[in-house]
N, C-alpha and C. Protein backbone atom coordinates (compact mmCIF):
# COMPACT_ATOMS: atom_id res chain seq x y z
N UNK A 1 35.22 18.11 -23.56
CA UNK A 1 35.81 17.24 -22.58
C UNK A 1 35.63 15.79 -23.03
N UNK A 2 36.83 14.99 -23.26
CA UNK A 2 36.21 13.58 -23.69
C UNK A 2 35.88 12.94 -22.80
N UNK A 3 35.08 11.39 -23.32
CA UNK A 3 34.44 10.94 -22.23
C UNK A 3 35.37 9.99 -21.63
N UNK A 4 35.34 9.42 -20.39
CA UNK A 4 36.16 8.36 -19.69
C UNK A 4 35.96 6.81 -20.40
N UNK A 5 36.98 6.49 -20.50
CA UNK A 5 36.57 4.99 -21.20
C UNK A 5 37.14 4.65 -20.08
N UNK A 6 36.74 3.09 -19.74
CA UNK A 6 37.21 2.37 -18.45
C UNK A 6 38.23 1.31 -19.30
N UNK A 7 39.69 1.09 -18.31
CA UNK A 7 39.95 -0.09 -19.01
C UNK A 7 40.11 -0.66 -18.77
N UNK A 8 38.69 -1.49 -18.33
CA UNK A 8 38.43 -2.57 -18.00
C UNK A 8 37.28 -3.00 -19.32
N UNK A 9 37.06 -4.32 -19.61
CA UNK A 9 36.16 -4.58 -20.45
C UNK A 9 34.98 -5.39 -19.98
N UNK A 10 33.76 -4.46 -20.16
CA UNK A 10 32.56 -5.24 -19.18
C UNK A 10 31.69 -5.52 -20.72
N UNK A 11 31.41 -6.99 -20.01
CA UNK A 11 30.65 -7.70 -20.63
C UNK A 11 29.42 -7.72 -21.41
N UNK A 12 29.15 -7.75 -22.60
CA UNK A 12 28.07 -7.57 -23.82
C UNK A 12 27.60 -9.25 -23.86
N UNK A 13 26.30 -8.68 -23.09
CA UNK A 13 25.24 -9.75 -23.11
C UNK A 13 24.97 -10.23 -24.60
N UNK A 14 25.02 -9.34 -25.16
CA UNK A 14 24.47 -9.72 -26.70
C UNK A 14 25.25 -10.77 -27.00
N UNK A 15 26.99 -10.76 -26.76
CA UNK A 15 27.51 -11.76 -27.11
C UNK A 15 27.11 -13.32 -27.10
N UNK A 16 26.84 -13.65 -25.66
CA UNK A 16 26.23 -15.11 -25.23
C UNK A 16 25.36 -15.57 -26.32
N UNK A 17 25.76 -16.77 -26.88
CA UNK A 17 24.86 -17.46 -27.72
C UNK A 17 24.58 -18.69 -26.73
N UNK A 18 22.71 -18.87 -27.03
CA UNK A 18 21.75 -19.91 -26.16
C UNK A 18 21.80 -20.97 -27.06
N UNK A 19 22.30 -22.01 -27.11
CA UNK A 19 21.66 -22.99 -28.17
C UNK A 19 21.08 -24.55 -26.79
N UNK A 20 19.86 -24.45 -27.00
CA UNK A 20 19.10 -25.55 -25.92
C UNK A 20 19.80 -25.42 -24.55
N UNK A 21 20.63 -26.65 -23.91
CA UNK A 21 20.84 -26.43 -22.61
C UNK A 21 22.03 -25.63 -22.36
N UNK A 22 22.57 -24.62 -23.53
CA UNK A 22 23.64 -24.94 -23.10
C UNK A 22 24.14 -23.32 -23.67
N UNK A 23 25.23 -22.57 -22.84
CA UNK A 23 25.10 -21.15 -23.28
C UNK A 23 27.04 -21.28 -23.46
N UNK A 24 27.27 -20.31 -24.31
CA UNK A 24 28.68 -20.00 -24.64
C UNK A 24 29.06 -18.68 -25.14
N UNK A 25 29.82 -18.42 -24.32
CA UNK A 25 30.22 -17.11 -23.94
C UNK A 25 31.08 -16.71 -24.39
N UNK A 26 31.70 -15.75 -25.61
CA UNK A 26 32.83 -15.39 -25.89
C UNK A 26 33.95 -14.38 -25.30
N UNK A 27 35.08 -14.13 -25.13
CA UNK A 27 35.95 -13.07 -24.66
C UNK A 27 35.06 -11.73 -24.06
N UNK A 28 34.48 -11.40 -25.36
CA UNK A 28 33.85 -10.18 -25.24
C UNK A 28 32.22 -10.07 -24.15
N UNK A 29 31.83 -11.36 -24.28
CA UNK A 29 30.82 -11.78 -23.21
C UNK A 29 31.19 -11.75 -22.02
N UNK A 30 32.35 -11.94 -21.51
CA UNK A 30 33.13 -11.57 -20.36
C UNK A 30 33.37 -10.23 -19.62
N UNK A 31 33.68 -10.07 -18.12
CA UNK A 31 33.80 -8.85 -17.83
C UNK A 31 35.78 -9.32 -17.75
N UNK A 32 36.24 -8.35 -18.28
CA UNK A 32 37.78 -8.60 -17.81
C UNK A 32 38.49 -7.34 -17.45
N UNK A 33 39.07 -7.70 -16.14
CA UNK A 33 39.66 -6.38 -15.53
C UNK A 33 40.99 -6.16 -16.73
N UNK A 34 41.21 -5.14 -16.83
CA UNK A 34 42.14 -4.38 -17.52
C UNK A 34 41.91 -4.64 -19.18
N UNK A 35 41.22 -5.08 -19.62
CA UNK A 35 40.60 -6.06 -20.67
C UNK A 35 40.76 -4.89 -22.21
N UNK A 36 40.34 -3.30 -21.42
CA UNK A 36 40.64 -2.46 -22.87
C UNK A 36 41.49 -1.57 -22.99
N UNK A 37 43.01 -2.45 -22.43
CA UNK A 37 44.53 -1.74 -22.10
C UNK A 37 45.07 -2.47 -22.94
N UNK A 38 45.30 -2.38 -24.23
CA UNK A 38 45.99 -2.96 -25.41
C UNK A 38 47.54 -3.60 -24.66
N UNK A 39 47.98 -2.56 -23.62
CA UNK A 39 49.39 -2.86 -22.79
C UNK A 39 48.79 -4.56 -21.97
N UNK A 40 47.84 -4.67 -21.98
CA UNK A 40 47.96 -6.13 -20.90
C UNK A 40 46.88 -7.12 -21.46
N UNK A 41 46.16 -6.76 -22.32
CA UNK A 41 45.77 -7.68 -23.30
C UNK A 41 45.24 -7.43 -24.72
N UNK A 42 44.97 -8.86 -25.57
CA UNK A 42 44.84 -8.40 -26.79
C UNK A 42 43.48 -9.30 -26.59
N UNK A 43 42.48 -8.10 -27.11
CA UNK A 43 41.12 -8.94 -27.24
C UNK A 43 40.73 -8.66 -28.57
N UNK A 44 40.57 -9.35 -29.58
CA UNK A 44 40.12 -9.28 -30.92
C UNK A 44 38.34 -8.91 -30.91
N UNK A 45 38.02 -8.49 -32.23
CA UNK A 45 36.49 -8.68 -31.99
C UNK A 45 36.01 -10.11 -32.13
N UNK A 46 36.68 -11.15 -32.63
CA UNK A 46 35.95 -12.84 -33.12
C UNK A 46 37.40 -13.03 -32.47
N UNK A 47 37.65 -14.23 -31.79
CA UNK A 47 38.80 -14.91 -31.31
C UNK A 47 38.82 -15.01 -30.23
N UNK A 48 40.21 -15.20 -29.55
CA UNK A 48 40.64 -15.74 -28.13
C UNK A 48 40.91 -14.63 -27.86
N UNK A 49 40.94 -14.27 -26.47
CA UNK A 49 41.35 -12.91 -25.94
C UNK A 49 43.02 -13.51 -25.64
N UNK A 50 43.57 -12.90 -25.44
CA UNK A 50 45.18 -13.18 -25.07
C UNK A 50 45.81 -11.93 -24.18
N UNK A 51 46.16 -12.98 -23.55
CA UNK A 51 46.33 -12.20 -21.91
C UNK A 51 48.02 -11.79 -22.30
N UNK A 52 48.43 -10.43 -22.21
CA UNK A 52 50.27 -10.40 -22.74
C UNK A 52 50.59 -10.04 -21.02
N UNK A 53 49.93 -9.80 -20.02
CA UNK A 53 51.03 -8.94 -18.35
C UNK A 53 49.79 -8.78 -17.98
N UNK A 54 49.43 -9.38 -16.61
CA UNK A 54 48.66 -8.31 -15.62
C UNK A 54 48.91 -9.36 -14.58
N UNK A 55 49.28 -8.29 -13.00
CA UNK A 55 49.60 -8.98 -11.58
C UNK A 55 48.07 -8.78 -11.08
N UNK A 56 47.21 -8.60 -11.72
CA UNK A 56 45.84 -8.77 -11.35
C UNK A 56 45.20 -9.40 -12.59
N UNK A 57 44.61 -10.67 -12.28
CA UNK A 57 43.70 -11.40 -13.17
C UNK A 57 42.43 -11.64 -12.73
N UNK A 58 41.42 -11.14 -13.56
CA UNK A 58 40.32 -10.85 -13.14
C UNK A 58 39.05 -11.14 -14.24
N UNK A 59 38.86 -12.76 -14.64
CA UNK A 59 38.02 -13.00 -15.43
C UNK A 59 36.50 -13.19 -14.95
N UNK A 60 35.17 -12.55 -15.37
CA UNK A 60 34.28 -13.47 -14.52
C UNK A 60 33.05 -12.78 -15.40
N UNK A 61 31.70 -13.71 -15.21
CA UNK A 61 30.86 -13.61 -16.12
C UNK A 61 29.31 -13.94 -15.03
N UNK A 62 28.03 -14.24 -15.70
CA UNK A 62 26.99 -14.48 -15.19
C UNK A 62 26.17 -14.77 -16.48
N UNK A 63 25.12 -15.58 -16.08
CA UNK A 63 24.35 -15.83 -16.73
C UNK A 63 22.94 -16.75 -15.83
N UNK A 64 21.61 -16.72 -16.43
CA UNK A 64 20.80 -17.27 -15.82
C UNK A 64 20.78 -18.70 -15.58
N UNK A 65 21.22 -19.00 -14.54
CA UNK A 65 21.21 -20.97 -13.99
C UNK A 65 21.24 -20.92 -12.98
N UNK A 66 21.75 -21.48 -12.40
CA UNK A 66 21.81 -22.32 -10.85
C UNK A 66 23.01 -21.79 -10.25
N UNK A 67 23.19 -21.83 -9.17
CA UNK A 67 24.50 -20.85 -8.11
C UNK A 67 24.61 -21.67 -6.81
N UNK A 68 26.06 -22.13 -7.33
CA UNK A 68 26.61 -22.76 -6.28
C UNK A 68 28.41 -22.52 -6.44
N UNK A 69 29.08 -22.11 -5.02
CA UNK A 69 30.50 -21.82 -4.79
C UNK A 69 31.21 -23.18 -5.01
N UNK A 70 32.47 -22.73 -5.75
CA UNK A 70 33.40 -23.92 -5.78
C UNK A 70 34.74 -23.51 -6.43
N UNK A 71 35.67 -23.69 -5.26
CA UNK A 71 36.77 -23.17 -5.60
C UNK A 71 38.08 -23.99 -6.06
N UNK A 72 38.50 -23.40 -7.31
CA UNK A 72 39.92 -24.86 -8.12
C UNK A 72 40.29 -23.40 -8.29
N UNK A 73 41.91 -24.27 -7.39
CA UNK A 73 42.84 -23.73 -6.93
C UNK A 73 44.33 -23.72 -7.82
N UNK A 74 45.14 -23.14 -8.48
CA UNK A 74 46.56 -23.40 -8.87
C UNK A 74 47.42 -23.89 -8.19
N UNK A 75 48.41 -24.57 -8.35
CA UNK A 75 49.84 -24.49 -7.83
C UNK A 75 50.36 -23.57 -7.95
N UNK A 76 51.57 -23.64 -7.81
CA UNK A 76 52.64 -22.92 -8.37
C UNK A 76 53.41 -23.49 -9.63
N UNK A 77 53.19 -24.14 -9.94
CA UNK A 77 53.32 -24.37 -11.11
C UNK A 77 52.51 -24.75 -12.19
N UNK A 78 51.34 -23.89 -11.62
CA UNK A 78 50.03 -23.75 -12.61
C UNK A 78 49.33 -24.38 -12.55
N UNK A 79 49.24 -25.47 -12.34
CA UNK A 79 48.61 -26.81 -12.06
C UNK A 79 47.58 -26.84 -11.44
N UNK A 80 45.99 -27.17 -11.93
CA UNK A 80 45.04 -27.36 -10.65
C UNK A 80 44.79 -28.52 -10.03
N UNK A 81 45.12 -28.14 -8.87
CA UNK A 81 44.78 -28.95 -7.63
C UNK A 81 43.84 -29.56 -7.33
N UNK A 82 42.72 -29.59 -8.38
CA UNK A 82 41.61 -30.55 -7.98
C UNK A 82 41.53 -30.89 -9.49
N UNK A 83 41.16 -32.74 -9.33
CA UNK A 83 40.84 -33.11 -10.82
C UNK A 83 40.05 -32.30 -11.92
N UNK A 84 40.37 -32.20 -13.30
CA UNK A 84 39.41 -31.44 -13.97
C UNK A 84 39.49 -32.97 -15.07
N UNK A 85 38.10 -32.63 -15.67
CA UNK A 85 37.44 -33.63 -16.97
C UNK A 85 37.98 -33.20 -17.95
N UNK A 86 38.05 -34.15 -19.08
CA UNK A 86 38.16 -33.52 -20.63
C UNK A 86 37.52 -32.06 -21.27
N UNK A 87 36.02 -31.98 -20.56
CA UNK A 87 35.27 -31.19 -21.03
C UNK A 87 35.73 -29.95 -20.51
N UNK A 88 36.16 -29.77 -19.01
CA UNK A 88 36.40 -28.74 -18.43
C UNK A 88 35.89 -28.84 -16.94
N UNK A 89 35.98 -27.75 -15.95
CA UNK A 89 35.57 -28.39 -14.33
C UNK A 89 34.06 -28.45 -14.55
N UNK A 90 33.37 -29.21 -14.12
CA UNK A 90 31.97 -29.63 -13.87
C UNK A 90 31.52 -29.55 -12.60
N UNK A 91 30.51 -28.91 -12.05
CA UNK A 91 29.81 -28.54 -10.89
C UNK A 91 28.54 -28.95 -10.59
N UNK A 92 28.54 -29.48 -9.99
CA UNK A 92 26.63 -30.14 -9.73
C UNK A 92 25.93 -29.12 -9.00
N UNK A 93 24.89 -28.70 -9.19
CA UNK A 93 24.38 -27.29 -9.11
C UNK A 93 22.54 -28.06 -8.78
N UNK A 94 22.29 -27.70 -7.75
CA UNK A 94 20.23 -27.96 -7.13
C UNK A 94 19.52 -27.38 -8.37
N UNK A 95 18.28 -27.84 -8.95
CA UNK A 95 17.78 -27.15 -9.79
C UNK A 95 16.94 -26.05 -9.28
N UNK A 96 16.36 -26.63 -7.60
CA UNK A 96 15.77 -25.60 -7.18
C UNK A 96 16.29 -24.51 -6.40
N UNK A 97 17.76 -24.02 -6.63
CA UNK A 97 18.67 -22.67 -5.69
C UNK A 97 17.84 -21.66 -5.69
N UNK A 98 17.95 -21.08 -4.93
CA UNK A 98 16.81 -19.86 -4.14
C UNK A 98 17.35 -18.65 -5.79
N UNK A 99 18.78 -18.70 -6.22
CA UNK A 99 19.24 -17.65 -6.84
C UNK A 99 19.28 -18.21 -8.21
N UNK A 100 18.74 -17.97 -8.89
CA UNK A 100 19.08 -18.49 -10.46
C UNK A 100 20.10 -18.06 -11.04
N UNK A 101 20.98 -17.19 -10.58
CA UNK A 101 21.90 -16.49 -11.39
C UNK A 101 23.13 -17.33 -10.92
N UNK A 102 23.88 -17.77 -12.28
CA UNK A 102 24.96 -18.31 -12.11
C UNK A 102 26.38 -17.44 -12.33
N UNK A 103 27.16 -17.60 -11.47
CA UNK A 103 28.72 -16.43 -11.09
C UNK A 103 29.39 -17.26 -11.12
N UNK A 104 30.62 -17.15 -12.29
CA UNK A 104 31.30 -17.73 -12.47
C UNK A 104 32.67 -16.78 -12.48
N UNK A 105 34.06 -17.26 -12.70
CA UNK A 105 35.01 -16.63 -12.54
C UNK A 105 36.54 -16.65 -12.43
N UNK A 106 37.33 -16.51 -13.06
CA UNK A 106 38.54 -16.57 -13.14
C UNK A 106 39.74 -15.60 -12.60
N UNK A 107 40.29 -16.18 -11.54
CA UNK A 107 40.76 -14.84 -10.09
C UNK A 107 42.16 -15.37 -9.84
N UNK A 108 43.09 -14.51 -9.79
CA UNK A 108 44.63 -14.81 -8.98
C UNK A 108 45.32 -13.03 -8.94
N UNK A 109 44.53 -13.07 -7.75
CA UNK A 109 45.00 -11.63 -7.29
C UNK A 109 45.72 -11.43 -6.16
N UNK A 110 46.15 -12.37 -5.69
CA UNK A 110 46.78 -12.46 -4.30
C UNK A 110 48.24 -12.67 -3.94
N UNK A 111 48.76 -13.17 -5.38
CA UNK A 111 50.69 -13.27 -5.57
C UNK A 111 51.12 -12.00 -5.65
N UNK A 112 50.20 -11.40 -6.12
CA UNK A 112 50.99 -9.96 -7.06
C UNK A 112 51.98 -10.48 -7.75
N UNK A 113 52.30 -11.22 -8.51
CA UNK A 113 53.24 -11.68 -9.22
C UNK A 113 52.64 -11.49 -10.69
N UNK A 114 53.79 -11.29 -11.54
CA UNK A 114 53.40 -10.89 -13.25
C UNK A 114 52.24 -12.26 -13.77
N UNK A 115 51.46 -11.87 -14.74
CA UNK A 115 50.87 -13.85 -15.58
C UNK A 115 50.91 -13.14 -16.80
N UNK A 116 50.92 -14.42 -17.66
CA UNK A 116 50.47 -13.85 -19.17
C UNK A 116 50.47 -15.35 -19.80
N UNK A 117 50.74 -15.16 -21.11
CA UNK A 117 49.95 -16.00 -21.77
C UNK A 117 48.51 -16.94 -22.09
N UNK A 118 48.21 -16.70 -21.19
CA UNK A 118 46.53 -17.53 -21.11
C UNK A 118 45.98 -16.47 -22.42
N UNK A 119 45.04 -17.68 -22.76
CA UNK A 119 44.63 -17.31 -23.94
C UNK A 119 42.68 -18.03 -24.33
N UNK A 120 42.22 -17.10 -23.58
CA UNK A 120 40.74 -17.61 -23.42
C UNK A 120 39.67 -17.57 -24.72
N UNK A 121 39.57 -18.62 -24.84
CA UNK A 121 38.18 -18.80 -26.28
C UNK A 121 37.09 -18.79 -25.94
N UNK A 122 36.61 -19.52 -24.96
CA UNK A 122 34.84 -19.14 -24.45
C UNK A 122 35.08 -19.66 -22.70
N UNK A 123 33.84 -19.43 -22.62
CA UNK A 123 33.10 -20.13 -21.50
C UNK A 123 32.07 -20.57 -21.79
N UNK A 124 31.87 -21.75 -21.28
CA UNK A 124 30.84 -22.92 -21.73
C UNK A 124 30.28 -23.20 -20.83
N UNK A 125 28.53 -23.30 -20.56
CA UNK A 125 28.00 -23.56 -19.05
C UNK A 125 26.69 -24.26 -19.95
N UNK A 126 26.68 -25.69 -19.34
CA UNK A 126 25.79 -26.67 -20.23
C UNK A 126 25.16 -27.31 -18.59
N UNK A 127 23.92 -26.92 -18.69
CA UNK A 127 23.31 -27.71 -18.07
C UNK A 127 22.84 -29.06 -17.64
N UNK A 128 23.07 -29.88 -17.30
CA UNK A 128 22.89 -31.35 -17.24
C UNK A 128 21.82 -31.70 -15.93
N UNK A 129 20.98 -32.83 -17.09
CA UNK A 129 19.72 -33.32 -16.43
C UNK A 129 20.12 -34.39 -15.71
């Protein structure tokens, strides 16, 4: 009887590389819904994952830091609705949060409408003093 593979692609801790404050997360460090359906994305072993169809997008990760909610929102014409920096969105986070675990996440499940093209290289979560 073979075994069930899920295809979804859950996340390999091993991936995350620590360098001082600051952790980076590749494709494969990620949990991604539908992630090991060659039909709705292409995830390489080294590279960008590349998103080709899914009416469910479902990126999201964890790692040990600080936990605090904050939600950036799309348009409809893709666009986020709240300023973002050069670096990427930045979150000011208590050093002392009851939860050390930081949840992060990339979500648009609510159009049911087709997406594709996004094309994700890391996630980057740098702590600042």
């Amino acid at each position: 009887m073979p075994l069930f593979r899920s295809p979804h692609l859950i996340a390999d801790i091993n991936k995350v590389q620590v360098r001082g404050d600051t952790w980076e997360i590749p494709p494969r460090g990620l949990n991604i819904v539908w992630g090991n359906d060659p039909r709705y994305w292409s995830i390489p072993i080294d590279g960008p994952a590349g998103l080709i169809q899914v009416c469910w997008l479902e990126v999201s990760g964890s790692i040990q830091g600080n936990y605090q909610y904050e939600e950036a929102s799309l348009n409809q014409t893709g666009k986020l609705t709240i300023p973002m920096k050069p670096s990427g969105l930045e979150i000011d986070v208590p050093i002392d949060a009851a939860d050390p675990t930081l949840y992060f996440g990339l979500y648009e499940v609510w159009s049911g409408k087709w997406k594709g093209g996004l094309e994700i290289h890391k996630a980057t979560v740098r702590q600042a003093f």
